[in-house]
C-alpha atoms as a PDB file:
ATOM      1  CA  UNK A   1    -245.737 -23.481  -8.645  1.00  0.00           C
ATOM      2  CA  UNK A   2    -242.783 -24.285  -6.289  1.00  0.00           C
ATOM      3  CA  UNK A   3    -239.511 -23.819  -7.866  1.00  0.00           C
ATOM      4  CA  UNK A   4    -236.706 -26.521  -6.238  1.00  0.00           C
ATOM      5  CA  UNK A   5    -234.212 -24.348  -8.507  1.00  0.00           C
ATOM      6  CA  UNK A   6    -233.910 -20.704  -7.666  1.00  0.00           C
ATOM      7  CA  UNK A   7    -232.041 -18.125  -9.767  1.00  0.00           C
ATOM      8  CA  UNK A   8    -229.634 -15.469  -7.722  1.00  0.00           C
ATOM      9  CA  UNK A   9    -231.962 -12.378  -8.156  1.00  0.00           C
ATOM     10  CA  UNK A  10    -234.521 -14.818  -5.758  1.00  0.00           C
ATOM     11  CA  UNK A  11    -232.048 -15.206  -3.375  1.00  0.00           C
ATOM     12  CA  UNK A  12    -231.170 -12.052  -3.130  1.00  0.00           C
ATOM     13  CA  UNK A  13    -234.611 -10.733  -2.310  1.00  0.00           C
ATOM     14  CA  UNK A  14    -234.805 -14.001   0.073  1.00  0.00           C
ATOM     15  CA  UNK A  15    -231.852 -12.918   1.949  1.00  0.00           C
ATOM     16  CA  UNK A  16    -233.422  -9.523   2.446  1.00  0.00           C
ATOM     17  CA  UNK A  17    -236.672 -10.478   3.692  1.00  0.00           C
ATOM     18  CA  UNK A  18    -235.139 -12.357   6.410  1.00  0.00           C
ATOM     19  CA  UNK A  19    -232.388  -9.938   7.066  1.00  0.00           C
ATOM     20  CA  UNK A  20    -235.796  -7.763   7.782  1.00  0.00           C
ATOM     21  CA  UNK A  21    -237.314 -10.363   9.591  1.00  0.00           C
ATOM     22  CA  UNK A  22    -234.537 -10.739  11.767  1.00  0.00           C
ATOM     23  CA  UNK A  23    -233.927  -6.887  12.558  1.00  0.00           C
ATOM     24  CA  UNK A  24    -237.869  -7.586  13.861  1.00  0.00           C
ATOM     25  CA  UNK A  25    -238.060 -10.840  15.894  1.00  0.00           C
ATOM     26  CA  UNK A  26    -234.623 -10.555  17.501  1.00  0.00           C
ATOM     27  CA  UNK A  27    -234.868  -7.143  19.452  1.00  0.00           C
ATOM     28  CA  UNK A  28    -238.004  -8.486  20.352  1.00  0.00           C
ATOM     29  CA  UNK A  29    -237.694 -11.856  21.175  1.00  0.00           C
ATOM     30  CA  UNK A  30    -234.029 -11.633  22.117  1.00  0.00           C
ATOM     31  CA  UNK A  31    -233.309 -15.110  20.001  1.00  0.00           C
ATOM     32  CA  UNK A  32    -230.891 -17.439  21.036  1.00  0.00           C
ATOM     33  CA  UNK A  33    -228.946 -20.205  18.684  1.00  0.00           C
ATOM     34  CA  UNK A  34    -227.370 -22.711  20.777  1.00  0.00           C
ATOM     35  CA  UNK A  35    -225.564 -25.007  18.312  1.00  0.00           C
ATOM     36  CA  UNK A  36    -226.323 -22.726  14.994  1.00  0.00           C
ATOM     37  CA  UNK A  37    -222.395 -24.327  13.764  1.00  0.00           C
ATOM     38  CA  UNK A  38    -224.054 -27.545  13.567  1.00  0.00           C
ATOM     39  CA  UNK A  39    -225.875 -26.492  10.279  1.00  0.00           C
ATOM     40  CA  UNK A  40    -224.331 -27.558   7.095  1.00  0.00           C
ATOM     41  CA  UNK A  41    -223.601 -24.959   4.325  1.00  0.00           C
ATOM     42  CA  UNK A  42    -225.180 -26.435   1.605  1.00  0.00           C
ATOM     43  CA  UNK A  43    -226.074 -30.239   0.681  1.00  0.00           C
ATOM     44  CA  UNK A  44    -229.775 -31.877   1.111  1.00  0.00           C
ATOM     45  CA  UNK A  45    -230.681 -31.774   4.293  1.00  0.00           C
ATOM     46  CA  UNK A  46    -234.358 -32.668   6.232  1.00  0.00           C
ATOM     47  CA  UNK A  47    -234.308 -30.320   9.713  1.00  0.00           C
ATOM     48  CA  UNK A  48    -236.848 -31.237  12.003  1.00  0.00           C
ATOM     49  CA  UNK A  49    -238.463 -29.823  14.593  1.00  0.00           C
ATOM     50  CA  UNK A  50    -240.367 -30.099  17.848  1.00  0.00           C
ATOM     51  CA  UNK A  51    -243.719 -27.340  17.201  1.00  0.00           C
ATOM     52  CA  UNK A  52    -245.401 -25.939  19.518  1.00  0.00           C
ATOM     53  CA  UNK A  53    -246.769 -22.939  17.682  1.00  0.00           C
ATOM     54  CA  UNK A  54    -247.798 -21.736  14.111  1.00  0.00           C
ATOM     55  CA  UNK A  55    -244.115 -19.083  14.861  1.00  0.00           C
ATOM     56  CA  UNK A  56    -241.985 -22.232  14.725  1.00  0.00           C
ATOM     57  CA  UNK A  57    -241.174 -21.855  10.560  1.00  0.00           C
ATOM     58  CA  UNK A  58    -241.275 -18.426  10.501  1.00  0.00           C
ATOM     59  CA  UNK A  59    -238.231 -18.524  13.321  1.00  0.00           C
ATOM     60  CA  UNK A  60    -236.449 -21.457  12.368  1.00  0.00           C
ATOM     61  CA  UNK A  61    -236.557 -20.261   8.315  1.00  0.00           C
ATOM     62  CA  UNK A  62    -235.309 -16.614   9.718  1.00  0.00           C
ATOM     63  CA  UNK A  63    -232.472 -17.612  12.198  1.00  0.00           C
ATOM     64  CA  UNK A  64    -231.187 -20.774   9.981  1.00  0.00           C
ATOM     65  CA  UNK A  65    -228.878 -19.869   7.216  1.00  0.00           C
ATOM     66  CA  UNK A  66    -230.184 -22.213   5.146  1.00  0.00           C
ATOM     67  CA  UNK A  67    -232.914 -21.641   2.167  1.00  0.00           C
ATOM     68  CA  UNK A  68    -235.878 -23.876   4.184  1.00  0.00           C
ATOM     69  CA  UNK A  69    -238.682 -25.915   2.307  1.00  0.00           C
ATOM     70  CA  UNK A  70    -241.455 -26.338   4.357  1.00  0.00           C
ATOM     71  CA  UNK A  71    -244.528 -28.621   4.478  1.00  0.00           C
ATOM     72  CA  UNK A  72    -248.042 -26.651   5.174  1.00  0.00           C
ATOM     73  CA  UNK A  73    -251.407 -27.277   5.903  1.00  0.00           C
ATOM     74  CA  UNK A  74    -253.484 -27.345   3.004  1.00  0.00           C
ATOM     75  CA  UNK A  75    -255.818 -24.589   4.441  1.00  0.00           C
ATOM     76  CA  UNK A  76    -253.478 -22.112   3.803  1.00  0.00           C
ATOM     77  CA  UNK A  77    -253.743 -22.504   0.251  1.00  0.00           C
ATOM     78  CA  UNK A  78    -257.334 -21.387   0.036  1.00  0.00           C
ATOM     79  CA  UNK A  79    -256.420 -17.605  -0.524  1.00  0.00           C
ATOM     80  CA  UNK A  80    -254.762 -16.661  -3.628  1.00  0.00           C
ATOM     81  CA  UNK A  81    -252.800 -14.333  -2.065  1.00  0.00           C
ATOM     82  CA  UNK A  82    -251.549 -15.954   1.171  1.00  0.00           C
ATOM     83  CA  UNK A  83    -251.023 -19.349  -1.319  1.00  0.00           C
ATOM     84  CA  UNK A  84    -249.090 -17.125  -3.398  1.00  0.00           C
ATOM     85  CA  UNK A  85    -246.885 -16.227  -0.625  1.00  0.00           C
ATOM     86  CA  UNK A  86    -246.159 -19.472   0.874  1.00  0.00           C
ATOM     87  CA  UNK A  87    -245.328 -20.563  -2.054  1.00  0.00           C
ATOM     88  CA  UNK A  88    -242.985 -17.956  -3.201  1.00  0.00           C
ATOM     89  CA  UNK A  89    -241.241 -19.011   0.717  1.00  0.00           C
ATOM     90  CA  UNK A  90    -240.564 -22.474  -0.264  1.00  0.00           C
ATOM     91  CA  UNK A  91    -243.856 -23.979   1.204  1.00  0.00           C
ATOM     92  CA  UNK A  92    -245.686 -26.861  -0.631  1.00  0.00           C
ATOM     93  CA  UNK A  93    -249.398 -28.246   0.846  1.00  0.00           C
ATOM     94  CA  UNK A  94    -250.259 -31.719   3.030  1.00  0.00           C
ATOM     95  CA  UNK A  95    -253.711 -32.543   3.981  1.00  0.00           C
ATOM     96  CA  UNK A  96    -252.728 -33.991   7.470  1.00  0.00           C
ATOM     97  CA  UNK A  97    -256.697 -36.329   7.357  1.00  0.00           C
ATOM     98  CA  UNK A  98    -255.170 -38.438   4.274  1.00  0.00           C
ATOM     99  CA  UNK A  99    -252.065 -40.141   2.935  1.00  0.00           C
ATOM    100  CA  UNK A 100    -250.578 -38.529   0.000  1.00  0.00           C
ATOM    101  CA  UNK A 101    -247.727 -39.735  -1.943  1.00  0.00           C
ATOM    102  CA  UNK A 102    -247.464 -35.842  -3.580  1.00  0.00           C
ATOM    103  CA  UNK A 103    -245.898 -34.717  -0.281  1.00  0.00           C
ATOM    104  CA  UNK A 104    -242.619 -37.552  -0.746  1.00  0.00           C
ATOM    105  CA  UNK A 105    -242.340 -36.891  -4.358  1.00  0.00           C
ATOM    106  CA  UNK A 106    -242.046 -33.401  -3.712  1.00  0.00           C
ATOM    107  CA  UNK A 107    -239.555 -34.203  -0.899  1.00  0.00           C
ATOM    108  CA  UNK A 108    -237.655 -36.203  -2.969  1.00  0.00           C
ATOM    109  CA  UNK A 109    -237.542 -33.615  -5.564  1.00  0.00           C
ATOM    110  CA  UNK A 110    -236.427 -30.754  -3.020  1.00  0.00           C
ATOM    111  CA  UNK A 111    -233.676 -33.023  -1.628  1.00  0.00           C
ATOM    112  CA  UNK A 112    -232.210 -34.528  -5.062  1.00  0.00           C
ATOM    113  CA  UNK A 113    -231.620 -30.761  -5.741  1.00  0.00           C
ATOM    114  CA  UNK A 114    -229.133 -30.530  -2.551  1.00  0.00           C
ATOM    115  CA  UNK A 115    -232.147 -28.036  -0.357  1.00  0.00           C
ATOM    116  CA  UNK A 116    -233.032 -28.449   3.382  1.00  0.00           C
ATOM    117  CA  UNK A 117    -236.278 -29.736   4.292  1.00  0.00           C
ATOM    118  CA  UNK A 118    -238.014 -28.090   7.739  1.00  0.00           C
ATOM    119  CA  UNK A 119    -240.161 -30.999   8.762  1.00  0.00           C
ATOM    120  CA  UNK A 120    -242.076 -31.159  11.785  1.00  0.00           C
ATOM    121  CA  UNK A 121    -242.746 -35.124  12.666  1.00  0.00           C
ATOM    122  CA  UNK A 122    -245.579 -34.671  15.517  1.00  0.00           C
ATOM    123  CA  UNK A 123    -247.332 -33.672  12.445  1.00  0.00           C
ATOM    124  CA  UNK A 124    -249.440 -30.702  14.146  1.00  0.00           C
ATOM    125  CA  UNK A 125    -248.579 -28.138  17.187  1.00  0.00           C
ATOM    126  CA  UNK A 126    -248.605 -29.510  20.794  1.00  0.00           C
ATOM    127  CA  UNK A 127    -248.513 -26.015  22.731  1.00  0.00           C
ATOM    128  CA  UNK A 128    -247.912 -26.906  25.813  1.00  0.00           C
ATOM    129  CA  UNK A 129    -244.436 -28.390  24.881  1.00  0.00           C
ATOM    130  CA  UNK A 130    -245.269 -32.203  25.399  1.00  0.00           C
ATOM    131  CA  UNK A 131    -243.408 -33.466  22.474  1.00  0.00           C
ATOM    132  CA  UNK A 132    -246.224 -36.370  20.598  1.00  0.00           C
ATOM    133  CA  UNK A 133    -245.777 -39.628  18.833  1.00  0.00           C
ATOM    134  CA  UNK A 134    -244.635 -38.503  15.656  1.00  0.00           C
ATOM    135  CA  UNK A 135    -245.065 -39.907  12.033  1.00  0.00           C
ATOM    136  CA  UNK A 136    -242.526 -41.979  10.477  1.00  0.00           C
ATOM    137  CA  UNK A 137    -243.156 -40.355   7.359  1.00  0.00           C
ATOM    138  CA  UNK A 138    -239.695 -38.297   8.430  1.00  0.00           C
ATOM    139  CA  UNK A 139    -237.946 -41.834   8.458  1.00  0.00           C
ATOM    140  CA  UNK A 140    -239.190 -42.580   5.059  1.00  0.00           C
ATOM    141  CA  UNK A 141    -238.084 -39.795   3.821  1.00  0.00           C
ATOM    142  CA  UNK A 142    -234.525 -39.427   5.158  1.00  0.00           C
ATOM    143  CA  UNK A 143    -233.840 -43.118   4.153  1.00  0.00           C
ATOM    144  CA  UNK A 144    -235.164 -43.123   0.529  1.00  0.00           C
ATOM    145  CA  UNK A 145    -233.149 -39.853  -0.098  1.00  0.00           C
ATOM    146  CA  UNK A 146    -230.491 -40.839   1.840  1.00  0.00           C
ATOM    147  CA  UNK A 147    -230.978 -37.163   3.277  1.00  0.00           C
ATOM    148  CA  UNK A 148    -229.206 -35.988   6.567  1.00  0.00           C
ATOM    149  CA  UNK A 149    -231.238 -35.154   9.848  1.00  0.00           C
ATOM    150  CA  UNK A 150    -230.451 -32.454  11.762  1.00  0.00           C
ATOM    151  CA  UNK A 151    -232.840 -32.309  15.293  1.00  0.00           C
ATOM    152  CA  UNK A 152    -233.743 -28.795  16.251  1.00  0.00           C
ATOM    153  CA  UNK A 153    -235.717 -27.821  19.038  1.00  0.00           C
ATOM    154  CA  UNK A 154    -237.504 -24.558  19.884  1.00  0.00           C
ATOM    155  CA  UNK A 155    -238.801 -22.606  22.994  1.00  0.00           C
ATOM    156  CA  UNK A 156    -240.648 -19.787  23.447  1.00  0.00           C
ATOM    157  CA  UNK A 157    -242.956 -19.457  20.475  1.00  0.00           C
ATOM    158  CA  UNK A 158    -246.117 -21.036  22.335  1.00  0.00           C
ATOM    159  CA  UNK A 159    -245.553 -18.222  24.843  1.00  0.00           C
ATOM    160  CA  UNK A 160    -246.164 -14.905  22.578  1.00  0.00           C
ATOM    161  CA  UNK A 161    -249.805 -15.286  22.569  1.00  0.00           C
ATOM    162  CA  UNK A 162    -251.509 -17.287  25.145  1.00  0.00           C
ATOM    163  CA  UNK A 163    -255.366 -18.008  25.999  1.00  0.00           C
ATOM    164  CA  UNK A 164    -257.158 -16.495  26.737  1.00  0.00           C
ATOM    165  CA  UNK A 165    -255.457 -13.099  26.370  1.00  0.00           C
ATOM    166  CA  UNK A 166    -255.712 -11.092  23.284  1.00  0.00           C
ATOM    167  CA  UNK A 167    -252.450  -9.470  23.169  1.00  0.00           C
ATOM    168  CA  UNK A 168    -248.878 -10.086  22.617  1.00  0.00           C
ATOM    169  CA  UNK A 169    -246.472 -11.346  24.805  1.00  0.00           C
ATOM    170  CA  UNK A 170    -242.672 -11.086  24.046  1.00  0.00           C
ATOM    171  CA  UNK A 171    -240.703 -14.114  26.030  1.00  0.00           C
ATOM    172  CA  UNK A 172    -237.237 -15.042  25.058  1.00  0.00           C
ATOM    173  CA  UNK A 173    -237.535 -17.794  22.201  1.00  0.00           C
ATOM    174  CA  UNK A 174    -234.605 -20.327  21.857  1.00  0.00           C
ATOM    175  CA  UNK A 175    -233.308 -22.587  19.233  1.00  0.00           C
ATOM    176  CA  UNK A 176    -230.974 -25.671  19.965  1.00  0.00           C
ATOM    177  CA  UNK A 177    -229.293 -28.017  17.133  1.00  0.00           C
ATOM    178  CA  UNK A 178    -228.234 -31.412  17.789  1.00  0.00           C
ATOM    179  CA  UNK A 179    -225.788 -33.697  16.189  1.00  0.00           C
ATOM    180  CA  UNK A 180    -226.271 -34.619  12.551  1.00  0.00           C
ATOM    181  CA  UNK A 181    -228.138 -38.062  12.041  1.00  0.00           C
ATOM    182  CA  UNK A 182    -226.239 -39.484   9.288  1.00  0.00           C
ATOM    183  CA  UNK A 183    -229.181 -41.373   7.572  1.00  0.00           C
ATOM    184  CA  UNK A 184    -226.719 -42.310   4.621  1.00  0.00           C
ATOM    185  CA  UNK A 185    -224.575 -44.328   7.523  1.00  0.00           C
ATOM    186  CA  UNK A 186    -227.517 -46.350   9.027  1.00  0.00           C
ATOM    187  CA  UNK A 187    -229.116 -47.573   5.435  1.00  0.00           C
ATOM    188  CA  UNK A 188    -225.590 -49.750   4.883  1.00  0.00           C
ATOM    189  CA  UNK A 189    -226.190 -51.378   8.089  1.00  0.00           C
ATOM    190  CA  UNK A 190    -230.087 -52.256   8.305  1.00  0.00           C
ATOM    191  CA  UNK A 191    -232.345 -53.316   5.537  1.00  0.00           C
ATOM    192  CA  UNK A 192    -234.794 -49.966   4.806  1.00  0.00           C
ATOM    193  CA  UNK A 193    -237.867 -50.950   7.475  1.00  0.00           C
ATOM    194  CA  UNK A 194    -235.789 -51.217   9.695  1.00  0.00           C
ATOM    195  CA  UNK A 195    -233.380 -48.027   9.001  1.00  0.00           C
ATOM    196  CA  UNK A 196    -236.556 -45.874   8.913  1.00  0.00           C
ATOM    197  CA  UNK A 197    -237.648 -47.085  12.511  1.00  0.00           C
ATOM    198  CA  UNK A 198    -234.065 -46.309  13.903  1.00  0.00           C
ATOM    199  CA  UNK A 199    -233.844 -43.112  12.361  1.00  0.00           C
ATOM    200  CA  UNK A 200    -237.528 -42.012  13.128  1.00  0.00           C
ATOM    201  CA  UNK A 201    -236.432 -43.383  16.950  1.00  0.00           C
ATOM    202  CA  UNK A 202    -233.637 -40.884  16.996  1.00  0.00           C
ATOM    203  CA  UNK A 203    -235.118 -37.901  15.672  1.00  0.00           C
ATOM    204  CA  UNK A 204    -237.985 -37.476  18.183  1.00  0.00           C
ATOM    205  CA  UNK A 205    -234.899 -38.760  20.931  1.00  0.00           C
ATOM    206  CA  UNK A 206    -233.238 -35.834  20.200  1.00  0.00           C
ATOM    207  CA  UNK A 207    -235.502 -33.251  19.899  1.00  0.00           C
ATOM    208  CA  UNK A 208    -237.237 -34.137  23.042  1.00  0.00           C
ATOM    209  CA  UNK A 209    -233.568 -34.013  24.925  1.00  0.00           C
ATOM    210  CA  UNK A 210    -232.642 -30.719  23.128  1.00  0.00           C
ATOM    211  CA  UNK A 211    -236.414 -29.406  24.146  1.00  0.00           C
ATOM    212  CA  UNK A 212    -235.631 -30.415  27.844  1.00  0.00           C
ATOM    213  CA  UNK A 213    -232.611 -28.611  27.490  1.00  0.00           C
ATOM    214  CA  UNK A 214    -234.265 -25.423  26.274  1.00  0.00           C
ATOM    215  CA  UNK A 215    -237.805 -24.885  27.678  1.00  0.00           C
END
């Protein structure tokens, strides 16, 4: 069951597994953070993300200091064990072939308890970098909770193992934040349809200018 409240012995064990995870990826993948100030310390927050491979949450939940809820594909929830573990990291299930209004309740529920959100609004990986449409799902979200966007984008990640080789690679992965979107700002101005078009506009604007930036 996903827990929006955590008690400090959690955190403290969360903090240590990516303290580990970060003595691993960053010698290896010699991670940059371009922006990283940008973050807030606490307060709800949606962070969203370009993705161009199944690395990007693993990286962005390591290298942000921030305690990251993530959406997941509902396959991964077919083992016991790797469900359990997902789980345990803040990860809830979306089956990406049908609507379900679980996934914004859930949302909703993370963000009323002042979390961060890692969404990714193309909705599945695009690994050669070409940023898609995107689902306005993200704009729905960030207007209805009032929640905060900050644009990330990433680099790198489709690179450490490429088809249709069968071993690692280790290229240099980079993360770039943008300005906040201030959701809360745009909602007193524009009647909701149209506040979730202008802030679902922006979000993939920015990423795809912080991706050019980067890759």
């Amino acid at each position: 069951m996903l827990e929006v409240k955590h008690s400090r012995p959690y955190f403290v064990l969360y903090k240590f597994i990516k303290f580990i995870l970060k003595c691993i990826f960053f010698p290896l993948y010699r991670v940059k953070k371009i922006g990283i100030d940008k973050v807030p310390d606490k307060g709800k927050l949606i962070i969203c993300s370009n993705h161009i491979s199944y690395l990007d949450p693993l990286i962005i939940g390591v290298f942000i200091p921030r305690c990251i809820y993530f959406v997941a594909k509902k396959e991964l929830y077919s083992n016991k064990f790797v469900s359990s573990l997902v789980t345990f990291l803040n990860s809830f299930p979306v089956d990406r072939e049908s609507f379900s209004m679980k996934v914004f309740k859930t949302s909703f529920e993370i963000l009323k308890n002042e979390n961060a959100l890692g969404l990714f609004p193309e909705g599945t990986r695009s690994p050669d970098g070409i940023l898609g449409e995107g689902k306005k799902g993200v704009g729905f979200i960030s207007v209805h909770s009032k929640a905060p966007i900050l644009p990330v984008a990433v680099s790198g990640t489709n690179k450490v193992i490429q088809k249709p080789h069968k071993r690692l690679f280790f290229p240099k992965i980079k993360l770039i934040f943008g300005n906040l979107i201030e959701t809360e700002e745009i909602v007193k101005k524009y009647d909701k349809k149209k506040a979730i078009d202008l802030v679902f506009n922006e979000t993939m604007k920015e990423i795809k200018r912080l991706y050019n930036i980067i890759k």
